[in-house]
N, C-alpha and C. Protein backbone atom coordinates (compact mmCIF):
# COMPACT_ATOMS: atom_id res chain seq x y z
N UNK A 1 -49.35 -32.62 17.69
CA UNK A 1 -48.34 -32.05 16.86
C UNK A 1 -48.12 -30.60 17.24
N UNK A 2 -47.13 -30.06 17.61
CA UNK A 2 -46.82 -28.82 17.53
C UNK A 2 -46.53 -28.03 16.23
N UNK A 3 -47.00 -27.00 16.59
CA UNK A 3 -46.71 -25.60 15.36
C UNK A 3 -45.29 -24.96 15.70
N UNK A 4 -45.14 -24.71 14.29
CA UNK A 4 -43.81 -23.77 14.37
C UNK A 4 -44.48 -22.38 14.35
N UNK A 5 -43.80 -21.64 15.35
CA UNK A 5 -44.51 -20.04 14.77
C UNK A 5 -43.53 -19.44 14.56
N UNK A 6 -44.32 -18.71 12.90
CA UNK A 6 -43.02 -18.27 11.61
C UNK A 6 -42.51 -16.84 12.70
N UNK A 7 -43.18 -15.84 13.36
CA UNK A 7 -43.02 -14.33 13.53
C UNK A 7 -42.25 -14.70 14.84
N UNK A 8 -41.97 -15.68 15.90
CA UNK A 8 -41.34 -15.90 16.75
C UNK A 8 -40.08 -16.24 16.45
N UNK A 9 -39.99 -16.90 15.36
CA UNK A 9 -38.85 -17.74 15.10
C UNK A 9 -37.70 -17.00 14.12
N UNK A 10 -38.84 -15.90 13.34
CA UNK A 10 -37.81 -14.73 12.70
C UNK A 10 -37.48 -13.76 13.31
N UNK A 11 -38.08 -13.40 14.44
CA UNK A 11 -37.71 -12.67 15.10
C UNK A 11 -36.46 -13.25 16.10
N UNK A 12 -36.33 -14.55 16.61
CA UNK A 12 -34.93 -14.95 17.29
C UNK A 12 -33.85 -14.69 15.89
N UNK A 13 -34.24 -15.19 14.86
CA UNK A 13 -32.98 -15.21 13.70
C UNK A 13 -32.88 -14.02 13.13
N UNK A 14 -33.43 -13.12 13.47
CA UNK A 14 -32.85 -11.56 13.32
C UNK A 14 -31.96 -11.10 14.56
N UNK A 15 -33.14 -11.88 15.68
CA UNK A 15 -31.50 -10.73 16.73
C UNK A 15 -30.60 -11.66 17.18
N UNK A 16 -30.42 -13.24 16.46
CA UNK A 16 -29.14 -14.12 16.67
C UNK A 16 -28.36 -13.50 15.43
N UNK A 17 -28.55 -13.05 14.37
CA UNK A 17 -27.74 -12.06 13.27
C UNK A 17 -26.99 -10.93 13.50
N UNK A 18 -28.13 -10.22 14.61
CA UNK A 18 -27.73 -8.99 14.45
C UNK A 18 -26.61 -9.32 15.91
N UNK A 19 -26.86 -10.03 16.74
CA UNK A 19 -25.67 -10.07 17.43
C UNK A 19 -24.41 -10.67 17.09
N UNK A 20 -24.74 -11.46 16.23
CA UNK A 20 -23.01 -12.26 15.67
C UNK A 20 -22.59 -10.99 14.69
N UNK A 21 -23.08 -10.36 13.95
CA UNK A 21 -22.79 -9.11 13.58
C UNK A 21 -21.44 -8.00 14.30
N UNK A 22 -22.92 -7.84 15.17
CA UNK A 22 -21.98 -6.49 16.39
C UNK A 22 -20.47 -7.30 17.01
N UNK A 23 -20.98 -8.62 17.33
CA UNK A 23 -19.75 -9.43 17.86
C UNK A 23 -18.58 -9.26 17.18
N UNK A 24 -18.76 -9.26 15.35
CA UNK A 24 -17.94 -9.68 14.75
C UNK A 24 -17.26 -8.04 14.65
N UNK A 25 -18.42 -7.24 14.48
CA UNK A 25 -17.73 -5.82 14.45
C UNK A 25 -16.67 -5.47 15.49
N UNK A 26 -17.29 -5.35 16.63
CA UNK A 26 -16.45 -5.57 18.08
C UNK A 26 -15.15 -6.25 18.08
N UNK A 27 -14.85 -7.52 17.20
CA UNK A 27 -14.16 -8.16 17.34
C UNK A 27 -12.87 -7.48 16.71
N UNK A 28 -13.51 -7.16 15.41
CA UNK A 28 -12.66 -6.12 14.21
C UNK A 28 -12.17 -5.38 14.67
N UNK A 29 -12.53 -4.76 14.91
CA UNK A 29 -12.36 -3.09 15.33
C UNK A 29 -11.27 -2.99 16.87
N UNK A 30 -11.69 -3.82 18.10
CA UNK A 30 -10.60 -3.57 18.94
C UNK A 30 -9.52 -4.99 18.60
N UNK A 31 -9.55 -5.94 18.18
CA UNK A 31 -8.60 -7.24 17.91
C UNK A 31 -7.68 -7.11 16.86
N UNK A 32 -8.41 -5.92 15.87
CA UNK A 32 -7.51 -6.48 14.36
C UNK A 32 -7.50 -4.86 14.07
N UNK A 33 -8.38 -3.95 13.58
CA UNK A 33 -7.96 -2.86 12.92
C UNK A 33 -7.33 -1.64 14.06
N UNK A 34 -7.70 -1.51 15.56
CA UNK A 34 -7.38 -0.17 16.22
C UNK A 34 -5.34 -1.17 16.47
N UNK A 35 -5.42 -2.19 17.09
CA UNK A 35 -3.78 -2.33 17.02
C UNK A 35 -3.01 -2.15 16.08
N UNK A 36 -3.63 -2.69 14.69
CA UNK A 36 -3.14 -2.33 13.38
C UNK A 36 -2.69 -0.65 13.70
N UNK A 37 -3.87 -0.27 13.78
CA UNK A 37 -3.42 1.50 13.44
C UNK A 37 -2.61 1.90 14.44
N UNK A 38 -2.28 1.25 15.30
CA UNK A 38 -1.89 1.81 16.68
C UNK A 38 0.04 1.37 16.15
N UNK A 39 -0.35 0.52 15.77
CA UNK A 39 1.35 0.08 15.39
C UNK A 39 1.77 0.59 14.55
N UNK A 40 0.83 0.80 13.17
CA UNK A 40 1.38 1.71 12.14
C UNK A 40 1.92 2.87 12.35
N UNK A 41 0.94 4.01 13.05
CA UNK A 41 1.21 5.21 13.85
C UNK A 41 2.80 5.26 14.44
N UNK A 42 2.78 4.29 15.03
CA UNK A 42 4.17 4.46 15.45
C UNK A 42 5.38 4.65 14.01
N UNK A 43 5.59 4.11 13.29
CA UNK A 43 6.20 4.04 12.18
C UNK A 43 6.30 5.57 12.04
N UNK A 44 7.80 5.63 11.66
CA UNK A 44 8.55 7.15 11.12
C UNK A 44 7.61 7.83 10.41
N UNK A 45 7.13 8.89 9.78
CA UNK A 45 6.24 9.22 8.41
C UNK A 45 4.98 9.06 8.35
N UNK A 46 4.80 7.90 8.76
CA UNK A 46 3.07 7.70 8.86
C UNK A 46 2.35 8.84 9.70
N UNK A 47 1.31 9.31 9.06
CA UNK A 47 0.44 10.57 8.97
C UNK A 47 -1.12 10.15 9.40
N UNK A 48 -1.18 9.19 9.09
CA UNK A 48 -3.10 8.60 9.09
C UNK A 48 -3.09 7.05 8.01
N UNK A 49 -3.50 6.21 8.98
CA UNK A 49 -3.96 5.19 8.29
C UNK A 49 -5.34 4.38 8.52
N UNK A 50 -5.74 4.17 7.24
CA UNK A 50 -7.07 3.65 6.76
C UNK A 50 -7.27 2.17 6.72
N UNK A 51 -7.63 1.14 8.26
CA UNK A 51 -7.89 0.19 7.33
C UNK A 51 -9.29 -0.59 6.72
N UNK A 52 -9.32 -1.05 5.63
CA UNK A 52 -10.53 -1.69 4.92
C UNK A 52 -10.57 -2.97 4.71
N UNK A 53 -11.26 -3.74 6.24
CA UNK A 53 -11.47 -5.07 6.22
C UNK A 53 -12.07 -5.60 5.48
N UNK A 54 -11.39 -6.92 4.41
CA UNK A 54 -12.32 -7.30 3.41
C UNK A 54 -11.56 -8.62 2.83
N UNK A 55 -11.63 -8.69 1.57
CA UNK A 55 -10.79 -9.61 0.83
C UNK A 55 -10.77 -9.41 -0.43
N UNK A 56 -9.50 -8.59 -0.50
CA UNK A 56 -8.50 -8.58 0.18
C UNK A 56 -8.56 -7.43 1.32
N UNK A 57 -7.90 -7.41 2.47
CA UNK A 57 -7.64 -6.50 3.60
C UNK A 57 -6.70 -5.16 2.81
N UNK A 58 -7.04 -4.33 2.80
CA UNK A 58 -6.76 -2.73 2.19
C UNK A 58 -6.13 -2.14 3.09
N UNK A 59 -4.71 -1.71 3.47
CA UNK A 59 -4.68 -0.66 4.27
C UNK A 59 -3.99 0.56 3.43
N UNK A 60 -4.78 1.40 3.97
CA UNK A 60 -4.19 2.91 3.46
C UNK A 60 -3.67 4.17 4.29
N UNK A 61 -1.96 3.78 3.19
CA UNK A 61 -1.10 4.26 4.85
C UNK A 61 -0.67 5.65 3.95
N UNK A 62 -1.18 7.24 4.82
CA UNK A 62 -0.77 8.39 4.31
C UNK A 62 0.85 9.05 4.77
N UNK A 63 1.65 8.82 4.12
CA UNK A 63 3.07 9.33 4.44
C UNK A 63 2.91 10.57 4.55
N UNK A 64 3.74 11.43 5.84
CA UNK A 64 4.66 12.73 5.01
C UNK A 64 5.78 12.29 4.35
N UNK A 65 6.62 13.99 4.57
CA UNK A 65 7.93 13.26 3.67
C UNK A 65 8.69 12.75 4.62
N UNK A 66 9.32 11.72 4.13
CA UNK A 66 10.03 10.46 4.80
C UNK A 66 11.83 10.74 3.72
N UNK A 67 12.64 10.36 4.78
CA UNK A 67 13.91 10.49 4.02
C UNK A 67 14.38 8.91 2.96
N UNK A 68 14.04 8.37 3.67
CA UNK A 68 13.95 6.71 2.96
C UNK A 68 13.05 5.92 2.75
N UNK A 69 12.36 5.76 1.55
CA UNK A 69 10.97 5.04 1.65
C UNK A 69 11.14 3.79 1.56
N UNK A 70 12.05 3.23 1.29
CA UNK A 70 12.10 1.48 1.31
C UNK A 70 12.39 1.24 2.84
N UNK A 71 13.16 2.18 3.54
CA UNK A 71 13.12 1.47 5.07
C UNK A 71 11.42 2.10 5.38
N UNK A 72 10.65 2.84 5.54
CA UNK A 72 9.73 3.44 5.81
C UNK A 72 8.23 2.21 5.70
N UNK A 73 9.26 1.98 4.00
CA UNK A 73 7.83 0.78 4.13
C UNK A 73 8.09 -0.81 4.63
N UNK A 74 9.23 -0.84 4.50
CA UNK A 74 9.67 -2.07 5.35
C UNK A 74 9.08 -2.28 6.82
N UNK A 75 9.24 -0.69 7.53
CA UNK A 75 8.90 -1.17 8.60
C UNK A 75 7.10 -1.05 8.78
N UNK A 76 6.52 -0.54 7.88
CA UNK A 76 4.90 -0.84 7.74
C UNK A 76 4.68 -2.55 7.18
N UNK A 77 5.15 -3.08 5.77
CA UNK A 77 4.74 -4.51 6.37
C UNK A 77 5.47 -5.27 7.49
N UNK A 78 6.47 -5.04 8.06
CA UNK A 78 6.57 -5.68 8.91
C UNK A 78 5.30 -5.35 10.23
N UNK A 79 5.13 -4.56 10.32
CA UNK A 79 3.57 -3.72 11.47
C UNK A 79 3.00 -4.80 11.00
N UNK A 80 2.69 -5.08 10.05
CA UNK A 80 1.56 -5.49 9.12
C UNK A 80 0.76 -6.91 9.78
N UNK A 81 2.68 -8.00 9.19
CA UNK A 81 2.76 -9.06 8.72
C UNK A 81 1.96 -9.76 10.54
N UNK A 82 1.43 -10.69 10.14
CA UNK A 82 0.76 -11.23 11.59
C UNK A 82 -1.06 -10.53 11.70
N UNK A 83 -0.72 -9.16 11.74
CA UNK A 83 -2.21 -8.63 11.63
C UNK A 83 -3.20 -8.86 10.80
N UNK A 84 -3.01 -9.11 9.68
CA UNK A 84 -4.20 -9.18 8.28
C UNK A 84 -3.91 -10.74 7.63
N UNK A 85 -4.44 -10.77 7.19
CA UNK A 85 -4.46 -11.49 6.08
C UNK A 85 -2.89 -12.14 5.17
N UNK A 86 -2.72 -12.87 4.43
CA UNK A 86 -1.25 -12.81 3.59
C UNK A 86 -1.69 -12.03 2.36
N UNK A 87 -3.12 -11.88 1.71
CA UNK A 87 -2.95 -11.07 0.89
C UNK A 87 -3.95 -9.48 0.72
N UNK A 88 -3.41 -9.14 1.98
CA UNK A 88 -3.59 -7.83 2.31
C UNK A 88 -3.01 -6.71 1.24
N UNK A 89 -3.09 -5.62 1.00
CA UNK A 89 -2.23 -4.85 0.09
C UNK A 89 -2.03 -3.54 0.73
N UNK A 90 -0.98 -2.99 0.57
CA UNK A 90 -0.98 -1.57 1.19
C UNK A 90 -0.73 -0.69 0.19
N UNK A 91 -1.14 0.46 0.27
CA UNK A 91 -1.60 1.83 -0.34
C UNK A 91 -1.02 2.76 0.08
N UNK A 92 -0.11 3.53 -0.54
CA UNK A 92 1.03 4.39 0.17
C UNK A 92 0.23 5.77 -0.39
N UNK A 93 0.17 6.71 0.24
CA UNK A 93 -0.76 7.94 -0.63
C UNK A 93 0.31 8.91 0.26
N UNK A 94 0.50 9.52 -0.77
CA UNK A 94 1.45 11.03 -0.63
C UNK A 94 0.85 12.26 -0.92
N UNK A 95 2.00 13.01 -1.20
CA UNK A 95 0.94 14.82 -1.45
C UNK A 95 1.83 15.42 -2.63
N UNK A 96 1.11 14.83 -3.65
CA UNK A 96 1.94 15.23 -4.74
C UNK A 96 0.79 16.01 -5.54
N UNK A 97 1.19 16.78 -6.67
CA UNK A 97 0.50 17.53 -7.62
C UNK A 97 0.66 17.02 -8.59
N UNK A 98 -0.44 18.15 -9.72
CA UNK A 98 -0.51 17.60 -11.51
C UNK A 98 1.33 17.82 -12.08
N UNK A 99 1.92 18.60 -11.71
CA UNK A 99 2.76 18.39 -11.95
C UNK A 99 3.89 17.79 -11.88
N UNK A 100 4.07 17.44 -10.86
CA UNK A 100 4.84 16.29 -10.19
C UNK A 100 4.07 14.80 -10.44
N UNK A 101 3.15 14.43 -10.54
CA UNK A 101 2.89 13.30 -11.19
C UNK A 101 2.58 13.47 -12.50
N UNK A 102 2.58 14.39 -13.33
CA UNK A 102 2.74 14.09 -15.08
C UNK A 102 4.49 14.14 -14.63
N UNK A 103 5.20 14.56 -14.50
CA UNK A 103 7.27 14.60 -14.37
C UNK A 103 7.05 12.93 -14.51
N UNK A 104 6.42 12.61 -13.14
CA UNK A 104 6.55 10.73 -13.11
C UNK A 104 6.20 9.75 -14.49
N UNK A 105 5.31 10.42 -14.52
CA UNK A 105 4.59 9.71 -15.99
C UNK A 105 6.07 9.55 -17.04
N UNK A 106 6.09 10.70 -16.96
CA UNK A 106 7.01 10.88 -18.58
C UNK A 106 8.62 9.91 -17.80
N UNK A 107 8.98 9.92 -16.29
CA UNK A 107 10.18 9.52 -16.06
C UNK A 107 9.87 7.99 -16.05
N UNK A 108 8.56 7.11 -15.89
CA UNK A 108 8.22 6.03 -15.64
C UNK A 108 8.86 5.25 -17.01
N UNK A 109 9.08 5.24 -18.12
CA UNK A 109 9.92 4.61 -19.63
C UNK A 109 11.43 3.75 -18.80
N UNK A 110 11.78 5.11 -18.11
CA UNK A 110 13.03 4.70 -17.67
C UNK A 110 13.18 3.59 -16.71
N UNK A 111 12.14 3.34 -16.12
CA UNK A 111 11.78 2.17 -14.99
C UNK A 111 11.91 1.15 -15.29
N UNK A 112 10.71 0.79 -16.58
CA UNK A 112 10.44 -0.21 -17.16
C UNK A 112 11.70 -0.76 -17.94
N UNK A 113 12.10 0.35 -18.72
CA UNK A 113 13.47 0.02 -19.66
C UNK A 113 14.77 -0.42 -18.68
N UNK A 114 14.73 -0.08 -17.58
CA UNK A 114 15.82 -0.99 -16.70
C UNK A 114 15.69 -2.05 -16.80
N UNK A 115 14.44 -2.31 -16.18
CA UNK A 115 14.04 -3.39 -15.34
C UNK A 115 14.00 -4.47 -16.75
N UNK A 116 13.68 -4.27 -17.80
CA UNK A 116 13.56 -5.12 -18.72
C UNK A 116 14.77 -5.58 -18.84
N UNK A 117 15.85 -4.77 -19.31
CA UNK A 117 17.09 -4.82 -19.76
C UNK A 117 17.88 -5.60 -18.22
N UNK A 118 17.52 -5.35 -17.07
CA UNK A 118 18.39 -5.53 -16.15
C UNK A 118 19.64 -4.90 -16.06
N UNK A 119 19.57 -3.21 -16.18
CA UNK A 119 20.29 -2.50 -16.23
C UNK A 119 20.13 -1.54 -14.87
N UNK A 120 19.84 -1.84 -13.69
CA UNK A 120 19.81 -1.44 -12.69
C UNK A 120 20.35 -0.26 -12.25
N UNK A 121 21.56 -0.46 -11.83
CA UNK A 121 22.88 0.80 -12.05
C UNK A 121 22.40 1.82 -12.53
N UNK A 122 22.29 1.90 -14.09
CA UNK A 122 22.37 2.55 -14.85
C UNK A 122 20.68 2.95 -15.11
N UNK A 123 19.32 2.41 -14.74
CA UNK A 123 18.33 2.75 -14.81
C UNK A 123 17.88 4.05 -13.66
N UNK A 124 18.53 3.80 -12.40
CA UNK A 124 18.87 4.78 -11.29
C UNK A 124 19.34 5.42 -11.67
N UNK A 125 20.51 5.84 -12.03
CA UNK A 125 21.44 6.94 -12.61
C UNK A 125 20.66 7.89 -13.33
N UNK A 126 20.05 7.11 -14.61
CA UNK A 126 19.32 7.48 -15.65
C UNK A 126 17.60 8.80 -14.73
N UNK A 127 17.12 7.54 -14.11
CA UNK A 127 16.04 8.48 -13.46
C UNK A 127 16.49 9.59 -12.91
N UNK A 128 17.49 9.42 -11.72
CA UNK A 128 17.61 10.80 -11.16
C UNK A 128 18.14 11.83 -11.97
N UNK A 129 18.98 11.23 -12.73
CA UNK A 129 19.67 12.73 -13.43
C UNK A 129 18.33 13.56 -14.47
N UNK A 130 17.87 12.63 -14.95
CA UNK A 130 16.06 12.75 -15.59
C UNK A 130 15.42 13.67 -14.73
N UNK A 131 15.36 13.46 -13.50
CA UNK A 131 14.66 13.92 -12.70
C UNK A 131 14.77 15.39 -12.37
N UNK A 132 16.52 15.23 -11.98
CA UNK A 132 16.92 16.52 -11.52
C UNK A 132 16.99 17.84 -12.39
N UNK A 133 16.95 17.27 -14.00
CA UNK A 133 17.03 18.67 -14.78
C UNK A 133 15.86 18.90 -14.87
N UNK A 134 14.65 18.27 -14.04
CA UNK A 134 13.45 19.02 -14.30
C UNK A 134 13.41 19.40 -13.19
N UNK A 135 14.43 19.97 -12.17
CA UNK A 135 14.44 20.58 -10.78
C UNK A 135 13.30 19.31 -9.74
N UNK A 136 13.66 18.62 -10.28
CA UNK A 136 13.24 17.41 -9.31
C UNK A 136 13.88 16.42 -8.05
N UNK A 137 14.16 16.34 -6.90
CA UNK A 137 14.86 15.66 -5.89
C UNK A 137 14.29 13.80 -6.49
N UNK A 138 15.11 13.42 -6.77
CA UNK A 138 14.67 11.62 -7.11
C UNK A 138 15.64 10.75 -5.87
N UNK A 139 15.08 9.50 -5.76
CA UNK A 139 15.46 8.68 -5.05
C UNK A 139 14.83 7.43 -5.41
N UNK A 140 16.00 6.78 -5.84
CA UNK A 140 15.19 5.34 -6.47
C UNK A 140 15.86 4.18 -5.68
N UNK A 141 15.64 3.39 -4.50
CA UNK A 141 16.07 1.75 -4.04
C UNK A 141 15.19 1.26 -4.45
N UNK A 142 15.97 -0.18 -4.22
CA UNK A 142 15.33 -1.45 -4.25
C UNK A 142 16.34 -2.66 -3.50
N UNK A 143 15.33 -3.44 -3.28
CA UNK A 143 15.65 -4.73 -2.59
C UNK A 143 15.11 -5.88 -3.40
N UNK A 144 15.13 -7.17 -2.71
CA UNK A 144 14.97 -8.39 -3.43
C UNK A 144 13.38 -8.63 -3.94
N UNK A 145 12.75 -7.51 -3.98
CA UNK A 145 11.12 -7.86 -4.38
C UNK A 145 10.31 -6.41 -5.13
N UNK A 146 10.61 -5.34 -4.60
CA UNK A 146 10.04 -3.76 -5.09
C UNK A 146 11.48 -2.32 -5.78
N UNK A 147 10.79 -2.10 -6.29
CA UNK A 147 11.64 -1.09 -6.03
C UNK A 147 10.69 0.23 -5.85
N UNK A 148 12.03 1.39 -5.10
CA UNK A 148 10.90 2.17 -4.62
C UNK A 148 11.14 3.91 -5.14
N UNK A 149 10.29 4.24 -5.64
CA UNK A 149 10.40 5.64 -5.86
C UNK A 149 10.14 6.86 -5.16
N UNK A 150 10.91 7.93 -4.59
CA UNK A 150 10.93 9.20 -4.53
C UNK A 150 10.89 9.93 -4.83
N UNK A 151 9.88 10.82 -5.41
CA UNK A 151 9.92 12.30 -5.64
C UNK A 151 10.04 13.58 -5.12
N UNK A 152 10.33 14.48 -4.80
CA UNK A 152 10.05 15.39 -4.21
C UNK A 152 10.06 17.17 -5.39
N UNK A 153 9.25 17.85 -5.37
CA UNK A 153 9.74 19.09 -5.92
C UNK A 153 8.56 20.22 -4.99
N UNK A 154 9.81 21.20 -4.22
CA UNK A 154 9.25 22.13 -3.44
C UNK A 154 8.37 21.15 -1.75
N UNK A 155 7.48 21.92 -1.63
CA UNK A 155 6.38 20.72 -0.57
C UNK A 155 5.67 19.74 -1.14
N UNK A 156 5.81 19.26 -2.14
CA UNK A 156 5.19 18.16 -2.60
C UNK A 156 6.24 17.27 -3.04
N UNK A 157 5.73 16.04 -2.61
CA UNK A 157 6.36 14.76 -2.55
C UNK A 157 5.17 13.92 -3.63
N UNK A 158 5.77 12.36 -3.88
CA UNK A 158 5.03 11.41 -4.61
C UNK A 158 6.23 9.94 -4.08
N UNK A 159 5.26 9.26 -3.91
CA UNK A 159 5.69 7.75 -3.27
C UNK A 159 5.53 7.32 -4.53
N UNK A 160 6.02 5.56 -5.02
CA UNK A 160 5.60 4.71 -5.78
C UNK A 160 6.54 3.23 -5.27
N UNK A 161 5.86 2.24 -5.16
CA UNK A 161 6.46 0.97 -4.97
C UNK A 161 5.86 -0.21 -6.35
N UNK A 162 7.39 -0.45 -6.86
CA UNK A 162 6.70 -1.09 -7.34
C UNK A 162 7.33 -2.72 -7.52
N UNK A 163 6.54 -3.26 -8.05
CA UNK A 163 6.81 -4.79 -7.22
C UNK A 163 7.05 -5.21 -8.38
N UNK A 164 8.18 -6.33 -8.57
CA UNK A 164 8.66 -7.03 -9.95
C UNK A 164 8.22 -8.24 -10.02
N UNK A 165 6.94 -8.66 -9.74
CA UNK A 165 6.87 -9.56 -10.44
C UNK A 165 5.61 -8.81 -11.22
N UNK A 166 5.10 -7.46 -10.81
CA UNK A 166 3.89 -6.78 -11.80
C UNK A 166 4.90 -6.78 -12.99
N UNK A 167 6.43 -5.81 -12.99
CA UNK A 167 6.47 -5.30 -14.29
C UNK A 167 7.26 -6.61 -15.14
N UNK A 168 8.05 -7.07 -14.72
CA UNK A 168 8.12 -9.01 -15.45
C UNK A 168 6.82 -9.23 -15.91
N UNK A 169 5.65 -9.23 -15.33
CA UNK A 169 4.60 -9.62 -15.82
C UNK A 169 3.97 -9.40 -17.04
N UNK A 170 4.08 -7.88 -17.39
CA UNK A 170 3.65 -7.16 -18.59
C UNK A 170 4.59 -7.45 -19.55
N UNK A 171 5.88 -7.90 -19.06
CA UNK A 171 6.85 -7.86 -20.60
C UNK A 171 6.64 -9.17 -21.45
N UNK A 172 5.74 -10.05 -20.83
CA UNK A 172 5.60 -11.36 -21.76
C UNK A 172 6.18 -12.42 -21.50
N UNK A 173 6.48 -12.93 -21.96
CA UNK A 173 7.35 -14.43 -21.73
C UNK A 173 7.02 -15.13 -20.36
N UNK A 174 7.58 -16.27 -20.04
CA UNK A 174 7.46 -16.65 -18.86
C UNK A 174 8.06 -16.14 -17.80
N UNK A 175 7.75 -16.29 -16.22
CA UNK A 175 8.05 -15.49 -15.14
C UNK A 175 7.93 -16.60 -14.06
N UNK A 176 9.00 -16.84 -13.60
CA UNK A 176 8.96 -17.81 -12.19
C UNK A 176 8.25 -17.38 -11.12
């Protein structure tokens, strides 16, 4: 009968670990996250991006100021789409202050109260002119899934995307 020997045999299944490991790191890092960043980079605005392989896949994309943020981020998930995961999320981080994000806070009513009402038009209108008597630059699109916010006052900017099926979500009732 042969013996198993335990210190031989943990020692292969530590360094068969530690190499599917490094493999898998290796794999990450030049296959999936440096092209990621390499494509993002290219994108108008993009400043530095972070990604955090996981589940969900995290990327964190730092804008400057950008003149249009719905084309800006359009063309980041499209970078995206193929590279990660389908439910990857991206993280738009800007350079805004306490004051320019409390302005948002207090202008955010007006968002929601569109979007509830389906008063579109008139929820845009509403923000920027909101915006502007607090010496604020606003810019509000949207397309068939987010809408997207602009701030700007002085060198500080503030991004926000926000996606309708979150704020449908909070108002109750059913949601297709």
């Amino acid at each position: 009968m042969s013996r198993i020997r335990l210190v031989p045999m943990l020692l292969i299944l530590i360094v068969s670990l530690a190499v599917f490991f490094a493999g898998w790191q290796v794999y990450k890092r030049y296959n999936l996250v440096d092209p990621l960043k390499t494509d993002l980079q290219t994108v108008s605005g993009v400043q530095n991006v972070d990604v955090i392989v996981g589940n969900p896949t995290v990327i964190r994309v730092k804008l400057g100021p950008v003149e249009d943020l719905q084309t800006t981020y359009d063309s980041i998930a499209e970078a995206i789409t193929g590279s990660v995961n389908a439910g990857s999320s991206i993280v738009i981080l800007d350079n805004k202050d306490k004051a320019l994000q409390q302005a948002y806070e207090n202008l955010n009513p007006i968002i929601l109260e569109g979007v509830h009402k389906g008063n579109y038009q008139e929820m845009i209108t509403s923000f920027e002119k909101a915006a502007a008597a607090q010496g604020i630059k606003a810019k509000v699109t949207m397309d068939a899934h987010n809408i997207y916010v602009q701030l700007q006052q002085g060198s500080h900017y503030l991004y926000d995307v926000w996606q309708y099926n979150t704020l449908q979500q909070g108002q109750g009732g059913a949601a297709s």
